[in-house]
Protein backbone atom coordinates (compact mmCIF):
# COMPACT_ATOMS: atom_id res chain seq x y z
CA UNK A 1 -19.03 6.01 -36.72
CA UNK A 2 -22.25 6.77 -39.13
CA UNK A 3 -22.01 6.52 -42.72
CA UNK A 4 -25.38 8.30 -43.47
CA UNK A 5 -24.98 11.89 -45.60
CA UNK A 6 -26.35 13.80 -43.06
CA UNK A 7 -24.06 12.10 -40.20
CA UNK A 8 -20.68 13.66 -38.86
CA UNK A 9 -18.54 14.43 -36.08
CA UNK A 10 -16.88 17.29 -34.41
CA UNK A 11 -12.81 16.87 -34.62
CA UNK A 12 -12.65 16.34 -31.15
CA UNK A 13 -15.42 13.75 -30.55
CA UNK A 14 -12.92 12.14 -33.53
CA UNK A 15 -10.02 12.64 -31.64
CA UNK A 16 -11.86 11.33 -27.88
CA UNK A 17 -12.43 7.83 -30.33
CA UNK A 18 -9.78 7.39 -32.04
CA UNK A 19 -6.84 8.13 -29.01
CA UNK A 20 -8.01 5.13 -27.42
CA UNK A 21 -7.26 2.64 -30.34
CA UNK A 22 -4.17 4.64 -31.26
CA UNK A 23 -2.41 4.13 -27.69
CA UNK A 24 -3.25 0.88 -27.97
CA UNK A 25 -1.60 0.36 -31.73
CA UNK A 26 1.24 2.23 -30.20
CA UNK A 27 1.85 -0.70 -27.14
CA UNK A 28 1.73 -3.29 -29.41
CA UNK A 29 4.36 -2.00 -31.66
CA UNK A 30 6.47 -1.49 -28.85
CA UNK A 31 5.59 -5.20 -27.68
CA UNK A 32 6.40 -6.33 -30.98
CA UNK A 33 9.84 -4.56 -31.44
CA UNK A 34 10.98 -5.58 -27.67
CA UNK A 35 10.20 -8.98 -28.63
CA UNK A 36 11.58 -8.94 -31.54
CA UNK A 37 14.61 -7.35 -31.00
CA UNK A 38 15.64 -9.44 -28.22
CA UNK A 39 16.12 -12.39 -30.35
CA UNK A 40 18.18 -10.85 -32.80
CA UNK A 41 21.86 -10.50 -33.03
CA UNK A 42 23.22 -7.20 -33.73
CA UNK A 43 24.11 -8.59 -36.58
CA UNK A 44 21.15 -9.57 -37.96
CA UNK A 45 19.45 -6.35 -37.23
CA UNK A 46 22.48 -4.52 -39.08
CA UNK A 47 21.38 -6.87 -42.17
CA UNK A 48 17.78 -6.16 -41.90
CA UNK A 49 18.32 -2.44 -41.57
CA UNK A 50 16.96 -1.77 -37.98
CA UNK A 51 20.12 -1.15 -36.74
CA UNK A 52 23.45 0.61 -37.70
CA UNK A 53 26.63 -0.87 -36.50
CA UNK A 54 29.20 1.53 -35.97
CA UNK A 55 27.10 4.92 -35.98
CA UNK A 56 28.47 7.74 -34.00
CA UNK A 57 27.68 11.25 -33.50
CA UNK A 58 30.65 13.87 -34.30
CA UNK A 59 28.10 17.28 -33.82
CA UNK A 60 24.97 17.69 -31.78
CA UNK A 61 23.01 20.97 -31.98
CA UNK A 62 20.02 21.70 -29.85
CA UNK A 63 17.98 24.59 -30.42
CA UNK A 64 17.24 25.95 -26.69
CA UNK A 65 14.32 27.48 -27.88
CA UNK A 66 12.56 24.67 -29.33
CA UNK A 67 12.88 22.75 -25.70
């Protein structure tokens, strides 16, 4: 992107740029966490905070209209 005063972008010539490199932040997190995750115990993860042992639900609501 320019950095001169007079130099600037519409929002979605921002957006068409930056979608690209934000899908591809968004794989490798997901690489990273798979890989990461499948080398941990379940207790470990419980210590690190990434997972919580023991969680359950006792009341779901879903809001149709927000589907």
């Amino acid at each position: 992107m320019a950095t001169g005063k007079n130099s600037s972008i519409s929002i979605e010539q921002f957006v068409s740029k930056m979608t690209p490199l934000i899908d591809m932040e968004k794989e490798a997190e997901i690489s990273a966490s798979m890989s990461s995750g499948a080398n941990r115990t379940l207790d470990s993860a419980a210590k690190r905070g990434s997972t919580m042992l023991n969680l359950k639900c006792v009341d779901v609501q879903v809001c149709i209209s927000q589907l």
